[in-house]
Protein backbone atom coordinates (compact mmCIF):
# COMPACT_ATOMS: atom_id res chain seq x y z
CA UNK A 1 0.00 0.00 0.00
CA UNK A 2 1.55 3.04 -1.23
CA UNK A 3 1.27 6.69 0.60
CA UNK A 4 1.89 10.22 -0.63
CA UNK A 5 5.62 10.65 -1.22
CA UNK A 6 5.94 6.27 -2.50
CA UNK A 7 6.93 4.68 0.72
CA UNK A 8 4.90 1.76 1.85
CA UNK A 9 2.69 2.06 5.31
CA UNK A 10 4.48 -0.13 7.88
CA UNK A 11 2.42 -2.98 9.14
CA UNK A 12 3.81 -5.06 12.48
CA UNK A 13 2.17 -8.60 12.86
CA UNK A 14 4.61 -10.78 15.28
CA UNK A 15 4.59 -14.67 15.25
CA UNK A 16 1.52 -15.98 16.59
CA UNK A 17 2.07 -17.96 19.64
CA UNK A 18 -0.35 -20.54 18.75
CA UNK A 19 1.67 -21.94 15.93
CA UNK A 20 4.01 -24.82 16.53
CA UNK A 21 5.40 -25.74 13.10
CA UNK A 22 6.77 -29.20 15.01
CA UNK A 23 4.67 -31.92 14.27
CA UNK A 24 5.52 -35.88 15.25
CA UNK A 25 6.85 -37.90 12.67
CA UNK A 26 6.14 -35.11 10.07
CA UNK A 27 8.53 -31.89 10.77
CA UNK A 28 11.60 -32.48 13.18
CA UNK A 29 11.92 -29.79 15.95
CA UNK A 30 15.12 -28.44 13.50
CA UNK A 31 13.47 -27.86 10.81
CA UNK A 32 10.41 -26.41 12.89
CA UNK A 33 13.10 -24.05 14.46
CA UNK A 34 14.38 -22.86 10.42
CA UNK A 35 10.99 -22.68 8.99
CA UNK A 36 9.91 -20.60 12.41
CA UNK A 37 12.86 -18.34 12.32
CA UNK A 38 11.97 -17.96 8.79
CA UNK A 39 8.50 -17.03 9.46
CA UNK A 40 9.44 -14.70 11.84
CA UNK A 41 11.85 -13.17 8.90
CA UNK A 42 9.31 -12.91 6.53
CA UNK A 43 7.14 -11.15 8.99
CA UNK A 44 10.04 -8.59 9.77
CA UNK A 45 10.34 -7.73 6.23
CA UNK A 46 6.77 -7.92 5.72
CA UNK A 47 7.05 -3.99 8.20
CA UNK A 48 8.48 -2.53 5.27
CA UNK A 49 7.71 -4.39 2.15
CA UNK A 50 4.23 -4.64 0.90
CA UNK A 51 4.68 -8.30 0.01
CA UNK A 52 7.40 -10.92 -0.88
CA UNK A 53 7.88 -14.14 -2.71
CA UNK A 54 9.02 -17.64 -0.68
CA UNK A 55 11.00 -20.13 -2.86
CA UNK A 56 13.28 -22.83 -1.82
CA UNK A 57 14.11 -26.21 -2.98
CA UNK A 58 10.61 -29.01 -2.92
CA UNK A 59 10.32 -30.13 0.78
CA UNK A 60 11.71 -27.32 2.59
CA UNK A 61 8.21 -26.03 3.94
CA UNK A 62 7.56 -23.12 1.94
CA UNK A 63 3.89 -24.42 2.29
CA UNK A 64 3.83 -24.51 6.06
CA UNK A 65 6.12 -21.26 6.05
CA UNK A 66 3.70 -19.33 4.11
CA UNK A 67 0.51 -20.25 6.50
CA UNK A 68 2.89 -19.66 9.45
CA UNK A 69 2.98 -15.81 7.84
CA UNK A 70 -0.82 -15.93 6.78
CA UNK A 71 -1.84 -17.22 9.80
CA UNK A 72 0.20 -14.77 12.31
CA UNK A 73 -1.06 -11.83 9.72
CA UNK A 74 -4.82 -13.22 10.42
CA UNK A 75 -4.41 -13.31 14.05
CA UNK A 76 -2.51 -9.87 14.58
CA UNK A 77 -4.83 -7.81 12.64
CA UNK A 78 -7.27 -5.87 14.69
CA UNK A 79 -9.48 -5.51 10.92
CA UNK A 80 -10.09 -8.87 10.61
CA UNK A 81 -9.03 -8.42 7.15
CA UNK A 82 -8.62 -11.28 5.14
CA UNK A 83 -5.09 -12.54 3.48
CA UNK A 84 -4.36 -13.62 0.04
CA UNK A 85 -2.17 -16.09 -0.49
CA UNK A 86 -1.16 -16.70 -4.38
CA UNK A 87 -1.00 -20.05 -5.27
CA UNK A 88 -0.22 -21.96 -8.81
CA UNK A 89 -3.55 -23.44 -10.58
CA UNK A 90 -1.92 -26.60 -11.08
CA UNK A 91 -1.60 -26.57 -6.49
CA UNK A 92 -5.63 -24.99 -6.21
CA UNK A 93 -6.59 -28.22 -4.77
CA UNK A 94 -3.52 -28.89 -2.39
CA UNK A 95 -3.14 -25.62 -0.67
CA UNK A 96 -6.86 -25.60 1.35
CA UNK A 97 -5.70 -29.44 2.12
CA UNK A 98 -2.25 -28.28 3.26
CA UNK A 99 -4.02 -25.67 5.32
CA UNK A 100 -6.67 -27.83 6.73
CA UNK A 101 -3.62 -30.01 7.95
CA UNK A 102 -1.83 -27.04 9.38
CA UNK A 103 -4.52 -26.02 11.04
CA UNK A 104 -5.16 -29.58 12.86
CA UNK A 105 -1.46 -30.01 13.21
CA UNK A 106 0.27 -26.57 13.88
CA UNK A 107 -2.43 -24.62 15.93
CA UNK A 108 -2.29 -25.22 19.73
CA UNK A 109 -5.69 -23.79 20.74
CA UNK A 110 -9.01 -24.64 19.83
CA UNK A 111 -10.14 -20.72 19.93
CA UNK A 112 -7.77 -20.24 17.65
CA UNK A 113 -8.74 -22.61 14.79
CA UNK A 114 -12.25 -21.53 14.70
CA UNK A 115 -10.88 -18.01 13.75
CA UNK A 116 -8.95 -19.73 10.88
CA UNK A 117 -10.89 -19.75 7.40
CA UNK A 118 -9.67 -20.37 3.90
CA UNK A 119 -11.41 -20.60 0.46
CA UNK A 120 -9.54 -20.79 -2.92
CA UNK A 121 -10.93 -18.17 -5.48
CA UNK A 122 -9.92 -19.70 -9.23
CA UNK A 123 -11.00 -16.01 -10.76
CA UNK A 124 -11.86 -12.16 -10.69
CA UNK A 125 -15.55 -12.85 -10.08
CA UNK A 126 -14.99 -15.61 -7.18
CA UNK A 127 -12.20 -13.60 -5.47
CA UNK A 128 -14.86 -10.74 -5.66
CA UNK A 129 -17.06 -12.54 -3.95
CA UNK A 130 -15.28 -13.99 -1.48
CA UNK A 131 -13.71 -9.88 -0.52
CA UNK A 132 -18.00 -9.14 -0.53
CA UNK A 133 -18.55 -11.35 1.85
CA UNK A 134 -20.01 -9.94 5.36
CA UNK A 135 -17.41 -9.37 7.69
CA UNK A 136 -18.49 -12.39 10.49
CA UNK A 137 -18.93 -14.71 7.27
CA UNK A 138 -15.57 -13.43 5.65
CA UNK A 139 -12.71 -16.38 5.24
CA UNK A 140 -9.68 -15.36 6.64
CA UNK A 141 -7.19 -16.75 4.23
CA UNK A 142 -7.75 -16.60 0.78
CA UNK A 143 -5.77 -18.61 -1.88
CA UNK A 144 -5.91 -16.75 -5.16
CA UNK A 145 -4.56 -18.61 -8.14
CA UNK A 146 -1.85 -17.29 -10.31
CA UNK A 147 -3.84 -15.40 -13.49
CA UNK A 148 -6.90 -15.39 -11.91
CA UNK A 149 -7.37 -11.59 -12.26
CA UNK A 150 -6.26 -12.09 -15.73
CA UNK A 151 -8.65 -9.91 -18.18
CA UNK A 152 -9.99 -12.99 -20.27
CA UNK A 153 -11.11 -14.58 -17.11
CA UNK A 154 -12.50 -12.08 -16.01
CA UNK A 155 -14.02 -10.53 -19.15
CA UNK A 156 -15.67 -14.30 -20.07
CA UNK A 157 -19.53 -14.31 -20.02
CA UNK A 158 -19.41 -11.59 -16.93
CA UNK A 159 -18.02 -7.98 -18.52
CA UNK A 160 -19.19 -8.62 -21.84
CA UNK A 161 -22.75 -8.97 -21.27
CA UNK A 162 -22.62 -5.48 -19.67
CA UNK A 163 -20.60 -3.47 -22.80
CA UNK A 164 -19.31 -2.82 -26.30
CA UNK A 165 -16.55 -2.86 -27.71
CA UNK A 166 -15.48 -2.63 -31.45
CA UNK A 167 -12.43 -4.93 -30.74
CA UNK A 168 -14.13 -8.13 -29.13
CA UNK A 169 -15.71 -10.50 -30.25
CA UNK A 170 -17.71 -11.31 -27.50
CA UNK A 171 -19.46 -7.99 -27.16
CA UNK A 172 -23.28 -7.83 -28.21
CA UNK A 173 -23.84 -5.49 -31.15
C-alpha cells in the first residue's frame, strides 16, 4: 500500500504464539526451528515491504512457512481483514488441504482454529465474492490462483454482457 511521497505504510504482525510448526513424525523440531525463524523473517520484512515471494528447494516447507505468515497476519490484525495467499492453478486443490492439515497439526488452541478460514478463489468474479462477503462470514485466508485476475477470465460471459466494444468479439452489437 503506497502513501503520498511512494513509501509503503508499515504494518507489524509478530509470530503468533499458537503456531508450533513441530509436528511428530512429520517436521523435526530443527526444521520447525528454520521454517519458524523464517516465518518470523518474513514477517520482519513484511514492516516494510508490501509483500514478498518464498521459494526454496521441494520439501523445505515453503507451504507450512507461508501459513505460518498468513496465519500470524490473520491473528494480529485488529481488521479482521482477510489474506491472500497466491497459489499456482496446477496446487488450487492442495493448498486448502495443506491448510486444513496445518490447522489440525500446527495450531495449539481450539479458539484459535475456529478463527482460521480459507477458500480458494480460481478467478476475478470468485475472489470478488469472497472480498464481498459480510465481515463475520468473511474467510480469513484466501488462496488466489496465479492469473486469476487475468482480463480474459474475467471478461468471459461476466463484462461482456454489460458493454461494447469494437475490438471483441464477445461484445453484443
Amino acid at each position: 500500500m503506497r502513501i503520498q511521497g511512494g513509501s509503503f505504510l508499515s504494518y507489524s504482525y509478530p509470530f503468533h504464539d499458537s503456531v508450533n510448526l513441530h509436528v511428530e513424525n512429520r517436521i523435526s523440531e530443527s526444521d520447525a526451528r528454520r521454517q519458524t525463524a523464517t516465518a518470523k523473517a518474513i514477517l520482519e520484512r513484511l514492516e516494510h515491504r508490501p509483500g514478498l515471494i518464498l521459494a526454496d528447494e521441494v520439501g523445505m516447507g515453503k507451504t507450512f512457512i507461508a501459513l505460518a505468515v498468513a496465519t500470524s497476519v490473520v491473528l494480529g490484525d485488529s481488521q479482521k481483514r482477510s489474506v491472500i495467499v497466491m497459489v499456482p492453478p496446477s496446487l488450487k486443490e492442495k493448498w486448502p488441504k495443506d491448510f486444513k492439515l496445518f490447522k489440525e497439526k500446527c495450531i495449539k488452541h481450539d479458539n484459535v482454529k475456529i478463527r482460521l478460514t480459507a477458500d480458494i478463489a480460481g478467478d476475478a468474479i470468485q475472489f470478488l465474492k469472497l472480498l464481498d462477503d459480510p465481515p463475520a462470514a468473511r474467510k480469513s485466508i484466501i488462496f488466489l490462483t496465479h492469473g486469476a485476475m487475468s482480463p480474459s477470465k474475467a471478461v468471459k460471459g461476466w463484462i461482456c454482457e454489460a458493454c461494447y466494444c469494437a475490438a471483441c468479439p464477445a461484445s453484443k452489437t
